[in-house]
N, C-alpha and C. Protein backbone atom coordinates (compact mmCIF):
# COMPACT_ATOMS: atom_id res chain seq x y z
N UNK A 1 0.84 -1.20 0.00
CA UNK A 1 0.00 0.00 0.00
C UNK A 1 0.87 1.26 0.00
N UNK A 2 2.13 0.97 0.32
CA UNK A 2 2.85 2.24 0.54
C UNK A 2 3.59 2.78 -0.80
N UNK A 3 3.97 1.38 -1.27
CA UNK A 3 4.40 1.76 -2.81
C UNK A 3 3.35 3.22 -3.66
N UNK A 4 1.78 2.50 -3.34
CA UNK A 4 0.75 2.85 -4.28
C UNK A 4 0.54 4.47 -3.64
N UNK A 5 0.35 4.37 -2.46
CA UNK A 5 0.61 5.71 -1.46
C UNK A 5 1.49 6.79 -2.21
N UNK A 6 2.74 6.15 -2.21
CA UNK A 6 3.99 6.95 -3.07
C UNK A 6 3.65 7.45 -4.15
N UNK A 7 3.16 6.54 -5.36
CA UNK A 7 2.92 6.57 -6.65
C UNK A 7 2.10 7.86 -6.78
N UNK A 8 1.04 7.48 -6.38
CA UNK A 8 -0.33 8.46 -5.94
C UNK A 8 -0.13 9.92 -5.67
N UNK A 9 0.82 9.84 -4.45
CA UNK A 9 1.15 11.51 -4.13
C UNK A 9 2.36 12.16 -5.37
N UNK A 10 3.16 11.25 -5.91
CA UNK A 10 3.79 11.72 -7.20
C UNK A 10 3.17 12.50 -8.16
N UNK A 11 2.15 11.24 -8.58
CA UNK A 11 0.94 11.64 -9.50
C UNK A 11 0.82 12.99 -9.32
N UNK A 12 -0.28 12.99 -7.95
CA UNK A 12 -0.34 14.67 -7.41
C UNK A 12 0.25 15.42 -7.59
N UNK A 13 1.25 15.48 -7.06
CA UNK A 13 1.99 16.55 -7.28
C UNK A 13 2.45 17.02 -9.01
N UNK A 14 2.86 16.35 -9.75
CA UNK A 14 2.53 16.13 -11.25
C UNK A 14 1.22 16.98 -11.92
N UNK A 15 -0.12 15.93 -11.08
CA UNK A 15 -0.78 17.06 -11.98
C UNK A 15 -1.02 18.44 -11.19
N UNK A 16 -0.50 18.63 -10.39
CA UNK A 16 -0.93 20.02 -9.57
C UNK A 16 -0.07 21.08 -10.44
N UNK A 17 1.41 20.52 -11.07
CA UNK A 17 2.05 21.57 -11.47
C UNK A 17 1.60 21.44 -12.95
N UNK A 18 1.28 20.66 -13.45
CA UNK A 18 0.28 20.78 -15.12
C UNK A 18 -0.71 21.45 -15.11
N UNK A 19 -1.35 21.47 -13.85
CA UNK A 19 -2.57 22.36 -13.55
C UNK A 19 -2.10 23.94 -13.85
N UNK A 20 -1.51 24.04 -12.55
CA UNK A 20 -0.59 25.63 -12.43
C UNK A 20 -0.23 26.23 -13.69
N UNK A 21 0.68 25.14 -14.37
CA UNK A 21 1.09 25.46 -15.66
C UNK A 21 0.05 26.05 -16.85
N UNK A 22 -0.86 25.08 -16.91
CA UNK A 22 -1.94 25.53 -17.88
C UNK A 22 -2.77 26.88 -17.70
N UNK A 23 -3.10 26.89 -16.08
CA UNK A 23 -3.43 28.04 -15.61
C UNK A 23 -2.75 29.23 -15.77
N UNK A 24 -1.66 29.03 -16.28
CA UNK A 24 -0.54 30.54 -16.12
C UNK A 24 -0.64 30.52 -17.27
N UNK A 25 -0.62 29.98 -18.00
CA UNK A 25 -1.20 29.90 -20.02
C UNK A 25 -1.87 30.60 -20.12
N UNK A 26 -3.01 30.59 -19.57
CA UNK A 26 -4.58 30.90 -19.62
C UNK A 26 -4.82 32.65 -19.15
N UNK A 27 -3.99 33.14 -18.12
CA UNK A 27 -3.68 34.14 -17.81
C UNK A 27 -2.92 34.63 -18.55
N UNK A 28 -2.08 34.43 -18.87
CA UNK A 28 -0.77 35.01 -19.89
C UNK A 28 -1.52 35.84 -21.41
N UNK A 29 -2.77 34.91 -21.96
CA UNK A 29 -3.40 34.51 -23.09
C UNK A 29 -4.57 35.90 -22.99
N UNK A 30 -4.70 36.46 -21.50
CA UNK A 30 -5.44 37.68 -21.29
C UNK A 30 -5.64 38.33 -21.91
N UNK A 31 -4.65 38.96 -23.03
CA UNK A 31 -4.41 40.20 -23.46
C UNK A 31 -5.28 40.10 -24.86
N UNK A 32 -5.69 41.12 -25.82
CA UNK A 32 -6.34 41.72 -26.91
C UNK A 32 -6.40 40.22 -28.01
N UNK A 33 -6.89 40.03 -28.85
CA UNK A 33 -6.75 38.59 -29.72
C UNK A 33 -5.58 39.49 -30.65
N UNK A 34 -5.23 38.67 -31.57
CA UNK A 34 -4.19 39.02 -32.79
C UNK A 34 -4.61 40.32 -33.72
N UNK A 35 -4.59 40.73 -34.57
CA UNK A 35 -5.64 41.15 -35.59
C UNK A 35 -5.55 40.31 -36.54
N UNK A 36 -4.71 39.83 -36.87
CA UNK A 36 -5.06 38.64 -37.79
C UNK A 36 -6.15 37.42 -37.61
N UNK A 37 -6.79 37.49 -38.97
CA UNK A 37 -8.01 36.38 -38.58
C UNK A 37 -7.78 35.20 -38.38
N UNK A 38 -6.85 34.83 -38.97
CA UNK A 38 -6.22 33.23 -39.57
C UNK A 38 -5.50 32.86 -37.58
N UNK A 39 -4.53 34.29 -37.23
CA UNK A 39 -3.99 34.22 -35.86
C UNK A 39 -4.90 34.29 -34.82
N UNK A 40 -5.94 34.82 -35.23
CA UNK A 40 -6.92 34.65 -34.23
C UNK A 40 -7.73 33.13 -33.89
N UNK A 41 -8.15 33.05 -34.85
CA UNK A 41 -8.59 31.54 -34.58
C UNK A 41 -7.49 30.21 -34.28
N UNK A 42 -6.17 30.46 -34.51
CA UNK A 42 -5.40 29.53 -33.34
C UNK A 42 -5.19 29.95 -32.43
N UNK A 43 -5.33 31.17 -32.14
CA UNK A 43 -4.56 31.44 -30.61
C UNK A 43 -6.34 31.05 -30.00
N UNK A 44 -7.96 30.71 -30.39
CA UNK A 44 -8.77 30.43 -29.85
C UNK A 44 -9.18 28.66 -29.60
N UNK A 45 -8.37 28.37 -30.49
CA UNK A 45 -8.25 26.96 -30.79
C UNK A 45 -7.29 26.57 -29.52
N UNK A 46 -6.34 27.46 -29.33
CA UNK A 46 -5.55 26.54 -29.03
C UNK A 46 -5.94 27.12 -27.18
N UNK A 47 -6.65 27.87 -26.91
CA UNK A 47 -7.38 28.35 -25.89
C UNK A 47 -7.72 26.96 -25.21
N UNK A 48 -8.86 26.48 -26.16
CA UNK A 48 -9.81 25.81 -26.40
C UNK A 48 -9.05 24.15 -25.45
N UNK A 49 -8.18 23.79 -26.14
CA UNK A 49 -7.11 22.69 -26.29
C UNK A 49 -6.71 22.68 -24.60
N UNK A 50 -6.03 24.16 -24.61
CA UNK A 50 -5.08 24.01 -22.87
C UNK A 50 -6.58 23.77 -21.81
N UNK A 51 -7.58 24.93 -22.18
CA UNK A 51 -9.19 24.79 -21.24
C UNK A 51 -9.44 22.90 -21.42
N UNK A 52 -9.46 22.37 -22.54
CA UNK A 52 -9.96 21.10 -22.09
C UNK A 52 -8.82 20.09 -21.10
N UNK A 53 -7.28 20.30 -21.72
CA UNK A 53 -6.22 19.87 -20.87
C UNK A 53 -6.21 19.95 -19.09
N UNK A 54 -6.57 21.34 -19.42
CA UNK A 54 -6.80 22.05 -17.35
C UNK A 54 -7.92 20.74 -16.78
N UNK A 55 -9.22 20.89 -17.77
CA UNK A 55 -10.25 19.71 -17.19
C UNK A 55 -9.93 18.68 -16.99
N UNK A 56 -9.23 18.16 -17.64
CA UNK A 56 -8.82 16.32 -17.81
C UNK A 56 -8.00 16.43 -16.41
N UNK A 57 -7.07 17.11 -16.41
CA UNK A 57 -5.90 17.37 -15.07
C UNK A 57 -6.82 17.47 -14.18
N UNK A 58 -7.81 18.56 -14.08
CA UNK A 58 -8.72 18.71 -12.73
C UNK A 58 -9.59 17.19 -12.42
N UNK A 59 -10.01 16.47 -13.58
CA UNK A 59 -10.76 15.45 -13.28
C UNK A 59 -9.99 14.42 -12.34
N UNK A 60 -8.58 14.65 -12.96
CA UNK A 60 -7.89 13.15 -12.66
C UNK A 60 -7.25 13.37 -11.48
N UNK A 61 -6.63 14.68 -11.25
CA UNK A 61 -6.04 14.79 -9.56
C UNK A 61 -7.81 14.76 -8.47
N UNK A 62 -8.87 15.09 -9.00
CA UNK A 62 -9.99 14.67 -8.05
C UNK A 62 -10.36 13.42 -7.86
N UNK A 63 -9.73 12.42 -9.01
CA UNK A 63 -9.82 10.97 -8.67
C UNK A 63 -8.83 10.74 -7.80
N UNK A 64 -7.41 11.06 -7.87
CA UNK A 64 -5.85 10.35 -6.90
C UNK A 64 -6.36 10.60 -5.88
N UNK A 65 -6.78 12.17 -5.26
CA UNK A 65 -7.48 12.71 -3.96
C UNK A 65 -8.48 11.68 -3.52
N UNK A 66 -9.24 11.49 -4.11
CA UNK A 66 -9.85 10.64 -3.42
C UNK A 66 -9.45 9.11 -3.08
N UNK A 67 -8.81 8.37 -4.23
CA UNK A 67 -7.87 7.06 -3.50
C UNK A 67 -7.17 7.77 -2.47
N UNK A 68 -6.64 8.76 -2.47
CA UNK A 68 -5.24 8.91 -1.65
C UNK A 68 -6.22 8.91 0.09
N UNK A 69 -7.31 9.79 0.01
CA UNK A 69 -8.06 9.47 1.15
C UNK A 69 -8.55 8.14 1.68
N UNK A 70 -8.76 7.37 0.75
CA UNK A 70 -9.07 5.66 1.03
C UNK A 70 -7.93 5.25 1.41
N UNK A 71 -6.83 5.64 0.97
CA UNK A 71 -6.00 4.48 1.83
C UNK A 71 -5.85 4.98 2.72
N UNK A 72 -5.75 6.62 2.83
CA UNK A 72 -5.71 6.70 4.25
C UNK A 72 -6.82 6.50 5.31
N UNK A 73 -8.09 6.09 4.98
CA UNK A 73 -9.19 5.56 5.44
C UNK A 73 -9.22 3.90 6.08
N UNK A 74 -7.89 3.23 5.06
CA UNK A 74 -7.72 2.19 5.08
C UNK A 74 -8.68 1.74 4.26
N UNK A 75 -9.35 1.75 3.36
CA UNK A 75 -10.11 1.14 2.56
C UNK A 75 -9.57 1.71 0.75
N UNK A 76 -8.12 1.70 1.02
CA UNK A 76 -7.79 1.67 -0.52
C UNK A 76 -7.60 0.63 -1.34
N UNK A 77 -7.54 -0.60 -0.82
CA UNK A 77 -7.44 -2.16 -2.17
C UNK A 77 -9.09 -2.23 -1.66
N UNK A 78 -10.07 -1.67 -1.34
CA UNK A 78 -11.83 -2.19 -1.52
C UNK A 78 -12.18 -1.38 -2.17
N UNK A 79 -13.11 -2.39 -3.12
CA UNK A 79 -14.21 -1.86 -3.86
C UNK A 79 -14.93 -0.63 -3.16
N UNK A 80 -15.38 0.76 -3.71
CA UNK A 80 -15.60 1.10 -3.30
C UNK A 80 -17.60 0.71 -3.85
N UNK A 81 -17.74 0.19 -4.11
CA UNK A 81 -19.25 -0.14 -4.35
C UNK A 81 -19.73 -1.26 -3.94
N UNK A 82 -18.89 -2.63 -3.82
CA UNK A 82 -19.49 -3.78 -3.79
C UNK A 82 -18.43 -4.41 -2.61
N UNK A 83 -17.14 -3.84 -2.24
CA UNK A 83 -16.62 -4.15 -0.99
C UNK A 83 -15.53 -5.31 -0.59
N UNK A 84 -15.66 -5.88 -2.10
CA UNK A 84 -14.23 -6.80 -2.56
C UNK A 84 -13.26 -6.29 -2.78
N UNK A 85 -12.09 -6.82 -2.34
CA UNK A 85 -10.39 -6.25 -2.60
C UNK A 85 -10.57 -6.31 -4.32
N UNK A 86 -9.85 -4.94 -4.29
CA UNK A 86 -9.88 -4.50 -5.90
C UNK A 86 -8.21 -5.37 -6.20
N UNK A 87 -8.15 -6.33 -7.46
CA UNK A 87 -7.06 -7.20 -7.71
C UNK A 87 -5.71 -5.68 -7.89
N UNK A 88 -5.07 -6.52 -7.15
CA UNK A 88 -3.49 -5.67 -7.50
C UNK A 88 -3.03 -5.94 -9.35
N UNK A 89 -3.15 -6.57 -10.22
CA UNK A 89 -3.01 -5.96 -11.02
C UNK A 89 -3.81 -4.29 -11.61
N UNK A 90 -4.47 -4.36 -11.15
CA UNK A 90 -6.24 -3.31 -12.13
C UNK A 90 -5.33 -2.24 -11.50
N UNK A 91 -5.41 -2.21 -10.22
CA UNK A 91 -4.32 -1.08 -9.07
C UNK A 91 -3.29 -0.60 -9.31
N UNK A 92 -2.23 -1.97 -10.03
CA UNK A 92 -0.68 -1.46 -10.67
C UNK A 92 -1.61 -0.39 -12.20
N UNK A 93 -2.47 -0.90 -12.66
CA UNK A 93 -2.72 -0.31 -13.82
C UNK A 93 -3.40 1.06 -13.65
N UNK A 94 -4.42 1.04 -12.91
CA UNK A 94 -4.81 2.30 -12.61
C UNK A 94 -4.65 2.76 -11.02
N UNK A 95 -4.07 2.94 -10.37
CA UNK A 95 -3.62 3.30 -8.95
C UNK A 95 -4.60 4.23 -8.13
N UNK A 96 -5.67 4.98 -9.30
CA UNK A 96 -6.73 5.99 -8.63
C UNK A 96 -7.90 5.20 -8.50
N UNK A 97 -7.82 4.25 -9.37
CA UNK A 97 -9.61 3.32 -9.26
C UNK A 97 -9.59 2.69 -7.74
N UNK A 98 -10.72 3.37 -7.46
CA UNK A 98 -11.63 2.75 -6.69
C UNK A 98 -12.91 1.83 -6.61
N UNK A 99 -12.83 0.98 -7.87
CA UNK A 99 -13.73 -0.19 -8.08
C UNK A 99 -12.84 -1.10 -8.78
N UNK A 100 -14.20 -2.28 -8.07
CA UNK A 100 -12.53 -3.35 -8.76
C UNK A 100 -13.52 -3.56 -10.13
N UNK A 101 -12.34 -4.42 -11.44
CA UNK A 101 -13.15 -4.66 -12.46
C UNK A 101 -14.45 -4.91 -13.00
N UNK A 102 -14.82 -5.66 -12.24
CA UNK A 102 -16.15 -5.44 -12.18
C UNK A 102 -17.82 -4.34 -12.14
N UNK A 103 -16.92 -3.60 -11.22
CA UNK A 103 -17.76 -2.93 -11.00
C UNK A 103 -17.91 -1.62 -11.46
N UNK A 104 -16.46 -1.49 -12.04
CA UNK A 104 -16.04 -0.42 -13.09
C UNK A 104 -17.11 -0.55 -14.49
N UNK A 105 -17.17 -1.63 -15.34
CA UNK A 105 -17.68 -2.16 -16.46
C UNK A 105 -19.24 -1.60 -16.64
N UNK A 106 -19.15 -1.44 -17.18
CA UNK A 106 -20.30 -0.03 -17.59
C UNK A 106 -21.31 -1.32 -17.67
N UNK A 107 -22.69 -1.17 -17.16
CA UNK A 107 -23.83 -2.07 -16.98
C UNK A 107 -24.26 -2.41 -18.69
């Protein structure tokens, strides 16, 4: 558990500074658009691109946060739905899931 503990707060910290990063993009990006039309629509595109990047990062450090609280709950290898030890492979593979295969698998 301590390995996964480790892994986990790495992660974190990882996406916290991808976060930051994108966020200082996003601020930086403040200023007037181009006058060019052609420059305008990449510098909105590519707006577009870092805003969905920031989401994916925000989604996925709100998943580690929450394993990282289960293990410290002691309930980080259980299902969090059905209450079976989630298999240590699924865990080496995804380290934030909190359901074991099963219960992950879309109905």
């Amino acid at each position: 558990m301590t390995d996964r503990r480790q892994e986990l707060e790495a992660l974190r910290d990882e996406l916290i500074d991808r976060f930051d990063r994108y966020k200082a993009h996003k601020e930086q990006r403040g200023g007037p658009l181009d006058k060019d039309m052609e420059d305008q629509s990449i510098e909105l595109q590519n707006d577009e691109v870092v805003e969905a990047l920031q989401q994916e990062v925000e989604d996925e450090l709100r998943q580690v946060m929450h394993a990282l609280k289960r293990i410290g709950d002691g309930e980080g290898d259980l299902c969090e739905r059905c209450g079976e030890p989630i298999d240590a492979r699924r865990l080496a593979a995804v380290p934030y899931t909190t359901l074991c295969r099963d219960c992950a698998e879309p109905a």
